[in-house]
Protein backbone atom coordinates (compact mmCIF):
# COMPACT_ATOMS: atom_id res chain seq x y z
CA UNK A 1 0.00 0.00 0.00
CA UNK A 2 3.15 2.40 0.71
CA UNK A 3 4.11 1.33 -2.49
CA UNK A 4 1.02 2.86 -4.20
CA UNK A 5 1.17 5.77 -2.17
CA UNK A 6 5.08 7.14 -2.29
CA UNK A 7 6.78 7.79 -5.50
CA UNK A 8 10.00 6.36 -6.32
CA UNK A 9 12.02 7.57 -9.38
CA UNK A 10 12.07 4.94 -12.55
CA UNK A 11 13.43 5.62 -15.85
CA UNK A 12 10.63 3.43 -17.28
CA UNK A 13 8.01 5.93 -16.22
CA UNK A 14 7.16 9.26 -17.62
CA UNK A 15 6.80 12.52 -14.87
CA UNK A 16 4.06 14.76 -15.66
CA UNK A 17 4.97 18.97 -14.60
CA UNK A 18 1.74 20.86 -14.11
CA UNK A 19 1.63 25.07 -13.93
CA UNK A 20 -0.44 26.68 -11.73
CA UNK A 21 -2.88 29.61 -12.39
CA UNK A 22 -1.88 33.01 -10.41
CA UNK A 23 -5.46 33.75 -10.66
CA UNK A 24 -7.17 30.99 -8.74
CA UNK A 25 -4.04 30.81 -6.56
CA UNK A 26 -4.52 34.27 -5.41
CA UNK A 27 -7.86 33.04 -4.84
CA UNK A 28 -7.86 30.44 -3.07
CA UNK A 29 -5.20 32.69 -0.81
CA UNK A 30 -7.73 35.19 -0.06
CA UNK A 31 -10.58 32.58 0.76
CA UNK A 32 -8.36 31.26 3.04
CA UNK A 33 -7.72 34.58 4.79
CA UNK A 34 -11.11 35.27 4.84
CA UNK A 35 -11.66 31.93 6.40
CA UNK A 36 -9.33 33.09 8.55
CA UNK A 37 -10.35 35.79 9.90
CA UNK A 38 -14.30 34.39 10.28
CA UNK A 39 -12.79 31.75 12.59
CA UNK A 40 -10.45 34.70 14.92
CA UNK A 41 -14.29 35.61 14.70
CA UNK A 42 -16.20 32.98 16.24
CA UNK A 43 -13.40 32.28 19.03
CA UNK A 44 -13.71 36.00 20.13
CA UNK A 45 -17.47 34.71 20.48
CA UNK A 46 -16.71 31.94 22.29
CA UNK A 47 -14.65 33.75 24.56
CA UNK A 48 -16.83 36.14 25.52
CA UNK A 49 -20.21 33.80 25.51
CA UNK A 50 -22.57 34.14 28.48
CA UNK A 51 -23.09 30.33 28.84
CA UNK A 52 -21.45 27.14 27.65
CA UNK A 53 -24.02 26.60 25.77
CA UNK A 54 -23.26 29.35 23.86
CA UNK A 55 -19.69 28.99 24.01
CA UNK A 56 -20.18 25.32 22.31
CA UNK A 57 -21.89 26.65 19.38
CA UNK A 58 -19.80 29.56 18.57
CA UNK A 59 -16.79 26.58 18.30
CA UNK A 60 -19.34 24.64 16.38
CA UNK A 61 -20.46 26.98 14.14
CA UNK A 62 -17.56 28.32 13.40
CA UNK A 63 -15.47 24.47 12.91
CA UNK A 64 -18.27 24.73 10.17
CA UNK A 65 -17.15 27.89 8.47
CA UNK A 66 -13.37 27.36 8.80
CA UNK A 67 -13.83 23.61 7.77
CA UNK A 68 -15.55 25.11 5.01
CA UNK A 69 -13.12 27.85 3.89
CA UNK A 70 -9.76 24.71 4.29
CA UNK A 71 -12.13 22.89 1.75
CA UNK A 72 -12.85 25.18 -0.96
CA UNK A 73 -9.29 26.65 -0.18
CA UNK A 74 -8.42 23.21 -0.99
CA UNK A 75 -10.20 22.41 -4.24
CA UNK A 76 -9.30 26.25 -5.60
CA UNK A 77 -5.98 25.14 -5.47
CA UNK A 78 -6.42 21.96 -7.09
CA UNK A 79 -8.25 23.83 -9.89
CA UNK A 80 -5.39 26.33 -10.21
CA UNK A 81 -2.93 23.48 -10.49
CA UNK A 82 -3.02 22.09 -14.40
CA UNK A 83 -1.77 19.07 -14.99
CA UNK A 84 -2.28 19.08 -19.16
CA UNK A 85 -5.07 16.05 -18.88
CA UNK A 86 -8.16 15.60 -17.96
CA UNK A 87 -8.94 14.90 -14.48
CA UNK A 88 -12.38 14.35 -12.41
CA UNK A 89 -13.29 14.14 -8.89
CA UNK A 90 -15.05 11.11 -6.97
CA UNK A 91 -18.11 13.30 -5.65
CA UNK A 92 -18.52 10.58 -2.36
CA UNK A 93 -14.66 11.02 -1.48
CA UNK A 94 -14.50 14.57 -2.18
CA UNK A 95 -16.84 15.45 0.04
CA UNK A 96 -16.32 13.29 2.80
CA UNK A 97 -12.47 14.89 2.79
CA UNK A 98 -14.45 17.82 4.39
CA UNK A 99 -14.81 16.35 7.84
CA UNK A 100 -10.83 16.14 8.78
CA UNK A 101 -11.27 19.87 7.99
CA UNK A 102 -13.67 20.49 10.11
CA UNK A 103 -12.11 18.06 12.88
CA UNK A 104 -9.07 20.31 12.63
CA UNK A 105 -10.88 23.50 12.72
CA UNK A 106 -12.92 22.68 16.08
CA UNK A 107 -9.33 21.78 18.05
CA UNK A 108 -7.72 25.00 16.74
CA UNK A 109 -11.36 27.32 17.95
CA UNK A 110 -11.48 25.29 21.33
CA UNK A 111 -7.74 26.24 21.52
CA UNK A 112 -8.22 29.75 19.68
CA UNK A 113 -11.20 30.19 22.79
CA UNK A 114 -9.41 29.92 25.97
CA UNK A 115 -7.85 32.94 27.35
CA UNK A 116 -4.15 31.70 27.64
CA UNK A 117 -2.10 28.33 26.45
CA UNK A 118 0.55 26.47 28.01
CA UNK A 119 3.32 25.06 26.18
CA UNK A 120 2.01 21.75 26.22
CA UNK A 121 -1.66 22.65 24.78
CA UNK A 122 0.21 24.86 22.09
CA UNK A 123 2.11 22.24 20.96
CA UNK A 124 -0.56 19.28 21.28
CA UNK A 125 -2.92 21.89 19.70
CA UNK A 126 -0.44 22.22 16.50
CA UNK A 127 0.19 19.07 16.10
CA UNK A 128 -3.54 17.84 16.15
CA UNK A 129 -4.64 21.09 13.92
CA UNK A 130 -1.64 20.85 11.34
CA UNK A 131 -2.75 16.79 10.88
CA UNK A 132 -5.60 17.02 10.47
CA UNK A 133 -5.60 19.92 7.69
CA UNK A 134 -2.83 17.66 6.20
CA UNK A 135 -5.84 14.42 6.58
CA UNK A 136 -7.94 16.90 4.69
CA UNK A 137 -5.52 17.67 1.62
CA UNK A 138 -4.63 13.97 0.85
CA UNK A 139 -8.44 12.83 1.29
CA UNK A 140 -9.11 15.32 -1.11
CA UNK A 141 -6.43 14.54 -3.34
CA UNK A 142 -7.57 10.95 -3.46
CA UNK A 143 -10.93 11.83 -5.31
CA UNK A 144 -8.49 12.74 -7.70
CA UNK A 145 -9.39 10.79 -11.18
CA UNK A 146 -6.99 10.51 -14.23
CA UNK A 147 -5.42 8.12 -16.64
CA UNK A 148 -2.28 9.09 -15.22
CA UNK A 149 -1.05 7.70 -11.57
CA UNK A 150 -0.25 10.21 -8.64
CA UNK A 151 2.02 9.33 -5.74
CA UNK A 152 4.08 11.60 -3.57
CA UNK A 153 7.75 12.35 -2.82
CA UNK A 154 8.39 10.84 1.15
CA UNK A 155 10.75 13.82 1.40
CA UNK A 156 8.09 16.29 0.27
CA UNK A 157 5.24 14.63 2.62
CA UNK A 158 7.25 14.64 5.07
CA UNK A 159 7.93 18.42 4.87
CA UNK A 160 4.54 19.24 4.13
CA UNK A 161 3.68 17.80 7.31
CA UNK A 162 6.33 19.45 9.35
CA UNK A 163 5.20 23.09 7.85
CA UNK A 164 1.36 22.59 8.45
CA UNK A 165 2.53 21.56 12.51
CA UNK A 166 4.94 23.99 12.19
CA UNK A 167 2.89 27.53 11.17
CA UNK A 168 -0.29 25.56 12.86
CA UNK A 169 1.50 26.40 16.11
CA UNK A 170 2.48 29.35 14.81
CA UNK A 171 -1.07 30.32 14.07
CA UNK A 172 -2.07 29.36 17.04
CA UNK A 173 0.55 31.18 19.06
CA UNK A 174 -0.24 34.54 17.72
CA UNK A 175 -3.52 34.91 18.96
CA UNK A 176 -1.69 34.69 22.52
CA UNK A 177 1.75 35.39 21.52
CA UNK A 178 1.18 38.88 20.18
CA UNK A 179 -1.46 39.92 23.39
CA UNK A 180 1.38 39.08 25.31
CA UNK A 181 3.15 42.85 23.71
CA UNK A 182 0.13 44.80 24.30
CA UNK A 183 0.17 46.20 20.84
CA UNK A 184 -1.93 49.75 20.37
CA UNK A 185 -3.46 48.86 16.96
CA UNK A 186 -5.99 45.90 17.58
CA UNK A 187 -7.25 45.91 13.88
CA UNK A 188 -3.83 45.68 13.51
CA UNK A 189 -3.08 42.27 15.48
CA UNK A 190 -6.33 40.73 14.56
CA UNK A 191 -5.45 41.17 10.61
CA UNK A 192 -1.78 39.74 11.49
CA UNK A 193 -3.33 36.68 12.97
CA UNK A 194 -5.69 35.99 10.19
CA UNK A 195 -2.86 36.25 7.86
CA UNK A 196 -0.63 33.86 9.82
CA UNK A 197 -3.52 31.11 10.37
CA UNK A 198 -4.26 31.52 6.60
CA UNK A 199 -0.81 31.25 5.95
CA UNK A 200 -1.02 27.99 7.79
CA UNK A 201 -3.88 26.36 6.13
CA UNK A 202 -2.52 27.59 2.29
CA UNK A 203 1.32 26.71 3.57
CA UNK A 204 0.46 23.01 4.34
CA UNK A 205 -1.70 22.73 0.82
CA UNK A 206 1.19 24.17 -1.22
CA UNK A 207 3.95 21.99 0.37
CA UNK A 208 1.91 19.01 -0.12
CA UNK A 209 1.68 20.02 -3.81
CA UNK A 210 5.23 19.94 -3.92
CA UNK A 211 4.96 16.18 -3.11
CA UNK A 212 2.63 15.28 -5.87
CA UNK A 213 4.24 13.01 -8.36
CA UNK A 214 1.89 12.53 -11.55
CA UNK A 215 3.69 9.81 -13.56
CA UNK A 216 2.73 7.97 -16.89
CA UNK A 217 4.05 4.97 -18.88
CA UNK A 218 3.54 7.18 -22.03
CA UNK A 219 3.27 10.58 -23.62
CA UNK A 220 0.02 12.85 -22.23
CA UNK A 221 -1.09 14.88 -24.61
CA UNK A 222 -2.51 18.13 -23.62
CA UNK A 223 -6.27 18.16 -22.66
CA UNK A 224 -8.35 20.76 -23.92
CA UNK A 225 -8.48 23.55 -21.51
CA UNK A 226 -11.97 23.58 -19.76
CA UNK A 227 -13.50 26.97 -19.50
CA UNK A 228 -15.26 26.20 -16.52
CA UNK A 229 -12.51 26.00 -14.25
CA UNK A 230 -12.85 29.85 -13.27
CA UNK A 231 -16.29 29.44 -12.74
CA UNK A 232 -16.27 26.66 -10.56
CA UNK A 233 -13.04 28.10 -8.39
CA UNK A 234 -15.56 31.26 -8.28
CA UNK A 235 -18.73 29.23 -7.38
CA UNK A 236 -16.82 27.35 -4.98
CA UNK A 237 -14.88 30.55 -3.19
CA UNK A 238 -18.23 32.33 -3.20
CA UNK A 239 -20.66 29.67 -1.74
CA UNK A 240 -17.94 28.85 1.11
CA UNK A 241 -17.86 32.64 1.92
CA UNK A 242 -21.17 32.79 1.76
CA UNK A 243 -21.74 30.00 4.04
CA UNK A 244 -18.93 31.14 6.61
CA UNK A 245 -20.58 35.01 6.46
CA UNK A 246 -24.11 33.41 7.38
CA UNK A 247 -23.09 31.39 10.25
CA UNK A 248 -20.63 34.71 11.72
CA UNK A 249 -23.96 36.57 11.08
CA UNK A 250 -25.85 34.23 13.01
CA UNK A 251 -23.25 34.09 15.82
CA UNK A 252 -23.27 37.59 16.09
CA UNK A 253 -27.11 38.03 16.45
CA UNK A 254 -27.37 35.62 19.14
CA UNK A 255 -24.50 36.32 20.86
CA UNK A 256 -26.22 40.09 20.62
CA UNK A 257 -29.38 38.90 22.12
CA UNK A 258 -28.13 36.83 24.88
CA UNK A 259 -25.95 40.42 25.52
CA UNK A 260 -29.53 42.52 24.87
CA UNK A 261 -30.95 40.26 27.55
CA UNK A 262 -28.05 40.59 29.95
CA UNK A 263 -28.20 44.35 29.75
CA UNK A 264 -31.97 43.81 30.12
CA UNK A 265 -31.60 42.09 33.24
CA UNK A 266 -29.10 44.48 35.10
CA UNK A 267 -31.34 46.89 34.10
CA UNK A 268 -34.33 45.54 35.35
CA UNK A 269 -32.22 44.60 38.19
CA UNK A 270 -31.01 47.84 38.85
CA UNK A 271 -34.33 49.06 38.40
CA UNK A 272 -35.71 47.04 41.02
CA UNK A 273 -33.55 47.80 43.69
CA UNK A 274 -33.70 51.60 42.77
CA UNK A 275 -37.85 51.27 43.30
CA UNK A 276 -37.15 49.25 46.95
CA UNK A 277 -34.63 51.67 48.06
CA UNK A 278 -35.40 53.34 51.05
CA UNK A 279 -33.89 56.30 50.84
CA UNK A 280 -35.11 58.86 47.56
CA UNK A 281 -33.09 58.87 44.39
CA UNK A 282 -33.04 61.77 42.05
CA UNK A 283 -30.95 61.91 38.64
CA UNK A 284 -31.12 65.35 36.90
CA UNK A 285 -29.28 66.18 33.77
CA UNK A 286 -26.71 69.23 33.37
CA UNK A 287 -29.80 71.73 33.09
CA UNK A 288 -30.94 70.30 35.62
CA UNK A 289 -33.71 68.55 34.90
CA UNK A 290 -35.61 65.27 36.62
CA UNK A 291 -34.52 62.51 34.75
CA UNK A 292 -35.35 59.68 37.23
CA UNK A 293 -37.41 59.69 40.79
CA UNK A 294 -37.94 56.72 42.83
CA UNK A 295 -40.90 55.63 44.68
CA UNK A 296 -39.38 56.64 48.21
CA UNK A 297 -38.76 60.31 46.83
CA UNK A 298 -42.20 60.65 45.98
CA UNK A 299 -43.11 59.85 50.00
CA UNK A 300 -40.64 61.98 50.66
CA UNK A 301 -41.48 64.96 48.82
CA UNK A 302 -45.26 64.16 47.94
CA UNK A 303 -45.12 64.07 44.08
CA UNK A 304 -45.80 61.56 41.91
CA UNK A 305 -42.83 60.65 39.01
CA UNK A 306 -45.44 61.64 36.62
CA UNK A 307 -44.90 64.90 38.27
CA UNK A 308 -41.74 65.28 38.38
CA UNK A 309 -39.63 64.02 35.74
CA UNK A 310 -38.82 66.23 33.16
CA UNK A 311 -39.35 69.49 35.16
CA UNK A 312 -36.30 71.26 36.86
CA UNK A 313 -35.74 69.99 40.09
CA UNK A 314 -36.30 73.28 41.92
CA UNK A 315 -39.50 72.41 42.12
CA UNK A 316 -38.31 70.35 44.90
CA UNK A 317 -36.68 73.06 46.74
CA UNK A 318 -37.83 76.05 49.21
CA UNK A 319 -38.04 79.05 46.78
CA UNK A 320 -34.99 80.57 48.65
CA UNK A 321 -32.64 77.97 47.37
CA UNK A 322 -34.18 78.33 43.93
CA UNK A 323 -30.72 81.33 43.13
CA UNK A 324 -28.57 79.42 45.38
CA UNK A 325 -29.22 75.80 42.53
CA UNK A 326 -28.56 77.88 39.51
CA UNK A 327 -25.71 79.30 40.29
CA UNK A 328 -24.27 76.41 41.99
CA UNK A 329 -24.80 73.97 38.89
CA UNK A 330 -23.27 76.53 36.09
CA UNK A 331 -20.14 76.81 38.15
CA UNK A 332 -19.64 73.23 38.57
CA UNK A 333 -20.26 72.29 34.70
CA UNK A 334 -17.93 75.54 34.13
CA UNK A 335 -15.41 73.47 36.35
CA UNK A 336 -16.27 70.63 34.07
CA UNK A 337 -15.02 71.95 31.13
CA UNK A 338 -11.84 73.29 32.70
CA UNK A 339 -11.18 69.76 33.64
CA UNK A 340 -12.37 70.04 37.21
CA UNK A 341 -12.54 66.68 39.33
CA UNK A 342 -15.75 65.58 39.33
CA UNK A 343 -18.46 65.04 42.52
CA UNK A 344 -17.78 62.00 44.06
CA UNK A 345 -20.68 61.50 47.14
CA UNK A 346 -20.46 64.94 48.51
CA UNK A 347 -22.55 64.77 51.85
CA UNK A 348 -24.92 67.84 53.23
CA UNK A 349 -27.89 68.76 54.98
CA UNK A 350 -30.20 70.66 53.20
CA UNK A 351 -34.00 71.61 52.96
CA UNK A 352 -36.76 70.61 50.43
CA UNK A 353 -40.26 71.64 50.09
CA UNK A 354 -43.05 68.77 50.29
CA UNK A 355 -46.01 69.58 47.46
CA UNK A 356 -48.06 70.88 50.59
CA UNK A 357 -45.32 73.37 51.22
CA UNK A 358 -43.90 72.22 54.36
CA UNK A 359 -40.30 71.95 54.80
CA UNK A 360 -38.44 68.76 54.43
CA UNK A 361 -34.44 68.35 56.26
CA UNK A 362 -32.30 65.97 54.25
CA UNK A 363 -29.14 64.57 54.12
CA UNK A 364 -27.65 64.70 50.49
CA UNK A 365 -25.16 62.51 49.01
CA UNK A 366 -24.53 64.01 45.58
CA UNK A 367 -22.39 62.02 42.95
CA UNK A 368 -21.26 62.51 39.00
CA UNK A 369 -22.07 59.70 36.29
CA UNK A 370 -21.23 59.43 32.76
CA UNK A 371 -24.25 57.98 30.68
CA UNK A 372 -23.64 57.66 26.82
CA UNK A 373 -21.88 60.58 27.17
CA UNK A 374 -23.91 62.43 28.70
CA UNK A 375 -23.43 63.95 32.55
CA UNK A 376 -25.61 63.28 35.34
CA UNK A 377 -26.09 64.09 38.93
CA UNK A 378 -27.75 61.57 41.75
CA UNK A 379 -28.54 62.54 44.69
CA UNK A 380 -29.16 60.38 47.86
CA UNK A 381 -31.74 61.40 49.69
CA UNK A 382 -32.57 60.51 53.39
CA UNK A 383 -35.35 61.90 54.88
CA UNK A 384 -34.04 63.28 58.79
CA UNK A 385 -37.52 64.54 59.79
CA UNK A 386 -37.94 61.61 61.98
CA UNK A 387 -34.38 62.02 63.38
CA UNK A 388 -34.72 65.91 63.89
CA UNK A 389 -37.57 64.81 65.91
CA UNK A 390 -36.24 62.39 67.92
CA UNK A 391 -32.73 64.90 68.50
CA UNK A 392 -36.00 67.57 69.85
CA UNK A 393 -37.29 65.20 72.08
CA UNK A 394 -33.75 64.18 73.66
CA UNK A 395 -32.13 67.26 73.76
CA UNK A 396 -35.73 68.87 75.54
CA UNK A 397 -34.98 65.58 77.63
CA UNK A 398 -31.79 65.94 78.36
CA UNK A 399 -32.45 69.73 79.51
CA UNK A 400 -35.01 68.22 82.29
CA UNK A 401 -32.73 65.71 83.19
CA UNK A 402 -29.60 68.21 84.18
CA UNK A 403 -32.15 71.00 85.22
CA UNK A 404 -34.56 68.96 86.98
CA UNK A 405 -34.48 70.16 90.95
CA UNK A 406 -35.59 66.28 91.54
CA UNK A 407 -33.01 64.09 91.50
CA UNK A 408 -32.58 61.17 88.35
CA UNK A 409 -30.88 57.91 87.85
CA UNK A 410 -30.40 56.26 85.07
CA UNK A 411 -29.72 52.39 85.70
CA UNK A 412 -28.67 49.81 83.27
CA UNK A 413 -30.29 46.09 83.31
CA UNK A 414 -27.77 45.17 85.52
CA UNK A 415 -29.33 48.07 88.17
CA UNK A 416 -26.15 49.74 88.24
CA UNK A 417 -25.62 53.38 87.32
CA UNK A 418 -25.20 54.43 83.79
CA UNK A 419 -25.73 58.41 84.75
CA UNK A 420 -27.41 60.77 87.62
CA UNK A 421 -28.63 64.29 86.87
CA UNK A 422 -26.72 67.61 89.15
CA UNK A 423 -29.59 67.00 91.55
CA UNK A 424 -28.99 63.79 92.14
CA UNK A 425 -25.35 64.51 92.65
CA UNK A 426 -26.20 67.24 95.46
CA UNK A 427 -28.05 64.40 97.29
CA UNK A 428 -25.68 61.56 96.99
CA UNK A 429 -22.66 63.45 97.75
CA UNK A 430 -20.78 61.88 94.90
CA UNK A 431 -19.92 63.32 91.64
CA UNK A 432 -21.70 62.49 88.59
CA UNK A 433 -18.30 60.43 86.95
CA UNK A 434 -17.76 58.53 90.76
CA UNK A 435 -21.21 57.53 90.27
CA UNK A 436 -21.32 55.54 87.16
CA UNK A 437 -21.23 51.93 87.46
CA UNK A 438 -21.52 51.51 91.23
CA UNK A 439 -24.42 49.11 92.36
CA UNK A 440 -28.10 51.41 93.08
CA UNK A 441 -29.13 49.89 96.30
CA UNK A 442 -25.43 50.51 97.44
CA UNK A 443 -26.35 54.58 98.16
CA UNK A 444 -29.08 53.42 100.86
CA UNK A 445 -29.32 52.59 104.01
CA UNK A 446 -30.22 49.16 104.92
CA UNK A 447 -30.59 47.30 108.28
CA UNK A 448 -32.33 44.33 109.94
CA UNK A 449 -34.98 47.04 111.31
CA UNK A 450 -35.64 48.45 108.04
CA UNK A 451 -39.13 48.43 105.77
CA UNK A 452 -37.00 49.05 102.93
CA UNK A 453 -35.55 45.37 101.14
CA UNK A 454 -34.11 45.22 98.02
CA UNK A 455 -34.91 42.26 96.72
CA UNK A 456 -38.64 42.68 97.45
CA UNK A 457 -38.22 45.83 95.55
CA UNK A 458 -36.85 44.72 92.46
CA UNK A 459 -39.12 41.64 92.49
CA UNK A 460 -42.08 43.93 92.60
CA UNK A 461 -40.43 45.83 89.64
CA UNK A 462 -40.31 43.06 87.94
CA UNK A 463 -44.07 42.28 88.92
CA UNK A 464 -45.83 45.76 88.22
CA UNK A 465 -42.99 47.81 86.17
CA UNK A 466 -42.38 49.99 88.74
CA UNK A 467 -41.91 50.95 92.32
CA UNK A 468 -42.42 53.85 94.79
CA UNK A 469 -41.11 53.99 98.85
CA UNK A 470 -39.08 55.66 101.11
CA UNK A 471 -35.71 55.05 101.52
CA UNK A 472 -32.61 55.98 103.64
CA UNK A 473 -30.14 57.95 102.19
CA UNK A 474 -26.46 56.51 102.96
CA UNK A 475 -24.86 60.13 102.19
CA UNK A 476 -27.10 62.31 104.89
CA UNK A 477 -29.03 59.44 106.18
CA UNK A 478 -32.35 61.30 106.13
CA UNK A 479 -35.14 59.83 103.93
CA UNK A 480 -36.13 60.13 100.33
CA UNK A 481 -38.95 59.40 98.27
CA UNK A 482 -38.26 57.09 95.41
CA UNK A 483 -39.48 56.00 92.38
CA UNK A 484 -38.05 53.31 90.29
CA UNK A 485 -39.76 52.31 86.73
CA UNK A 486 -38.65 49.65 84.40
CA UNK A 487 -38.11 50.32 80.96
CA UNK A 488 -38.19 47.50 78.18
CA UNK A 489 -37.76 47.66 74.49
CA UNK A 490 -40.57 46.37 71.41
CA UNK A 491 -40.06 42.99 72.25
CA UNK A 492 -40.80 43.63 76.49
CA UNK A 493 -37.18 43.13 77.35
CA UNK A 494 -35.76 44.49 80.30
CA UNK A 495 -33.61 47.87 78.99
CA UNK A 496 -32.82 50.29 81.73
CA UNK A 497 -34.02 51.59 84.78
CA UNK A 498 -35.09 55.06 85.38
CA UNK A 499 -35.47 56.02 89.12
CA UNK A 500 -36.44 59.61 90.78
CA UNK A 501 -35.84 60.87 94.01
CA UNK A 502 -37.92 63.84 95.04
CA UNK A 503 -36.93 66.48 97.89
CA UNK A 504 -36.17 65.20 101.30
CA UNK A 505 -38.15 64.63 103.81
CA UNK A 506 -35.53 66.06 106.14
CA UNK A 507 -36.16 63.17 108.83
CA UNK A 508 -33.16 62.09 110.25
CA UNK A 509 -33.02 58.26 110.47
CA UNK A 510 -32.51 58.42 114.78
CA UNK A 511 -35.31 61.20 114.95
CA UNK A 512 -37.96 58.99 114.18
CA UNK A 513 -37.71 57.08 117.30
């Protein structure tokens, strides 16, 4: 069978030369580019694919288009090759010679996918790719029908087998090899790689010409030249184009639409949490008008979106501020064009105006964005009405705690002292820093004798939620009325303490007997 296949040199035997057309050789170079190029393509699409799913068909799809382009690279060269006789193609051979093709084009996309190669995969991937183009050529050439036998030169197979390995690798190394210098121009890099994977594919098909022997016993006299061999190199360049540009077309629109729907979910995403948000969101454009308002502004300020969006967001502000906006926004897109650094969650208080008119305090966290272009402000917005309320209510407490001529104690759960008012200072006799932290009970008097017991007191606390008595001051030892309450938090657990001690008595202990 080697026999049949290898050509040896006999003197008894006649060697056929063939010419090749430059025409359909440039052809069948520039389908092979363009083969190229389709298949960078498709691995950039695998690469970038949302799901494997995805991912597998882009390396699919496009082992169809590149197994395509090797083919009709393949057969464009064959027709540009004439041999002065007439030869035909088995139709079952030639087109099962497609599949190596295809085989080889699927290793090199899987390869061509993955962001970075070792040495091993590069040179397992060359070998495997450069083999199986090689499968491809000699399949095809064995659909190859004449009167005249065909073998090839060892030497020559040999070296066409080394050189599609060889720039296979090479091919294959660019797409990595060249990232690796962080060139500027990317059109630039791309077209280099399609060149040197073409170069790859059309290298191996030429060298393996150079190994085909066509021999005869006798004299071959030229065939007529067929005027169809243009036609068919064209039909054949054009359809496997074709083919490769419909399945990078179809790549690209569903690759698109699994992107549309990404986008589509962040935004809906984004969306979503922007309605649930607690706080109000506003985005205005440089004029400053409403460009987006969330459900919590509209509690906050009492407008509906409907409202609101589209007018200028002074609408939203006392009509004081109204000068104090405008003049605030042109200097900061002047600063804009001079180059100025731009807001990055600048923090104030500030005022708005509810639609009923009544004035709103707010803390502001103001930010820059860049959308399509175009600039945007947000603003944060956290209502403090609640928390202005609550600062009233302690500070108007904590003025009747130090001002208070009865004396207070605040207790933690542990009945120990967390703080005492000045009055309560006057009647301890300690100051009010000695007096954190020291044990309640431990200020009183306590005896055998005495109707005052601790323990029945806090159990009765614990009872009722609060307790009133005399007791026995350990600083002057006179008596005091006292009133303990318990406080407990939303879920009736045991907080704090508060206890008041109201003037003296003035009964000394040893008087009352």
């Amino acid at each position: 069978m080697l026999a049949q296949f290898f050509w040896a040199s006999s003197d008894d035997v006649h060697l056929i030369k063939g010419e090749y057309d430059p025409l359909l050789v440039t052809l069948s170079l520039a389908v092979c580019w363009i083969a190229s190029g389709q298949a960078l393509r498709h691995a950039a699409f695998a690469r970038s694919a949302t799901s494997r799913q995805l991912r597998n068909w882009s390396i699919v799809s496009g082992s169809l288009a590149l197994g395509t382009g090797i083919w009709a690279m393949h057969f464009i060269g064959m027709l540009a090759y004439s041999l002065h006789a007439a030869v035909q193609y088995d139709l079952p051979v030639t087109i099962l010679s497609i599949i190596p093709g295809i085989a080889a084009s699927g290793v090199a996309l899987a390869l061509l996918a993955h962001n970075e190669l070792n040495i091993r995969q590069l040179v397992l991937g060359g070998l495997v790719v450069g083999i199986g183009i090689a499968a491809m050529h000699y399949c095809g050439m064995a659909a190859m029908r004449t009167s005249a036998i065909h073998q090839y030169s060892p030497v020559w197979f040999v070296i066409s087998l080394v050189v599609g390995v060889a720039l296979a690798t090479l091919a294959l190394w660019v797409r990595f090899g060249l990232a690796r210098f962080k060139l500027n121009q990317d059109p630039w890099r791309k077209s280099l790689s399609a060149v040197i994977m073409g170069a790859a594919i059309s290298g191996m098909h030429y060298a393996a010409m150079l190994a085909l022997r066509v021999t005869s016993d006798h004299e071959i006299h030229d065939a007529t030249p067929s005027n169809d061999r243009l036609i068919l190199a064209l039909t054949i360049a054009l359809t496997a184009l074709l083919f490769g540009g419909l399945i990078a077309q179809a790549n690209a629109l569903i690759h698109y639409r699994s992107r549309w729907q990404k986008v589509d979910m962040n935004e809906a995403r984004l969306q979503a949490l922007i309605n649930m948000a607690a706080d109000g969101i506003i985005c205005i454009d440089n004029q400053g008008r409403v460009t987006d308002y969330n459900p919590a502004a509209e509690v906050i300020f009492g407008w509906s979106a409907e409202e609101v969006v589209g007018q200028n967001v002074k609408m939203l502000m006392p009509a004081a501020l109204f000068t104090q906006h405008d003049f605030y926004l042109e200097q900061h897109e002047a600063g804009q064009r001079n180059n100025a650094p731009p807001l990055q969650n600048k923090i104030s208080e500030v005022l708005g105006q509810h639609k009923d008119g009544t004035l709103v305090p707010m803390r502001l966290a103001l930010s820059q964005a860049e959308a399509r272009g175009q600039r945007m402000y947000v603003g944060l917005l956290t209502n403090l009405s609640d928390r202005k309320r609550t600062e009233r209510q302690l500070h108007i407490a904590a003025t009747v705690f130090d001002h208070s001529h009865e004396g207070m104690v605040v207790l933690d759960a542990n009945r120990k002292i967390v703080d005492i008012n000045p009055a309560f200072a006057r009647i301890c006799g300690l100051k009010r820093q000695a007096a954190k932290n020291k044990e309640f009970a431990s200020l009183f008097h306590v005896d055998d004798e005495s109707d005052v017991q601790w323990t029945q007191i806090w159990t009765e606390i614990g009872n009722k939620g609060h307790w009133q008595g005399p007791c026995v001051m350990q600083h002057d030892m006179n008596r005091h009325q006292i009133s303990l309450t318990a406080v407990r938090d939303e879920q009736q657990r045991l907080h704090h303490y508060i206890a008041v001690c109201y003037q003296s008595i003035d009964i000394p202990l040893g008087a009352a007997f």
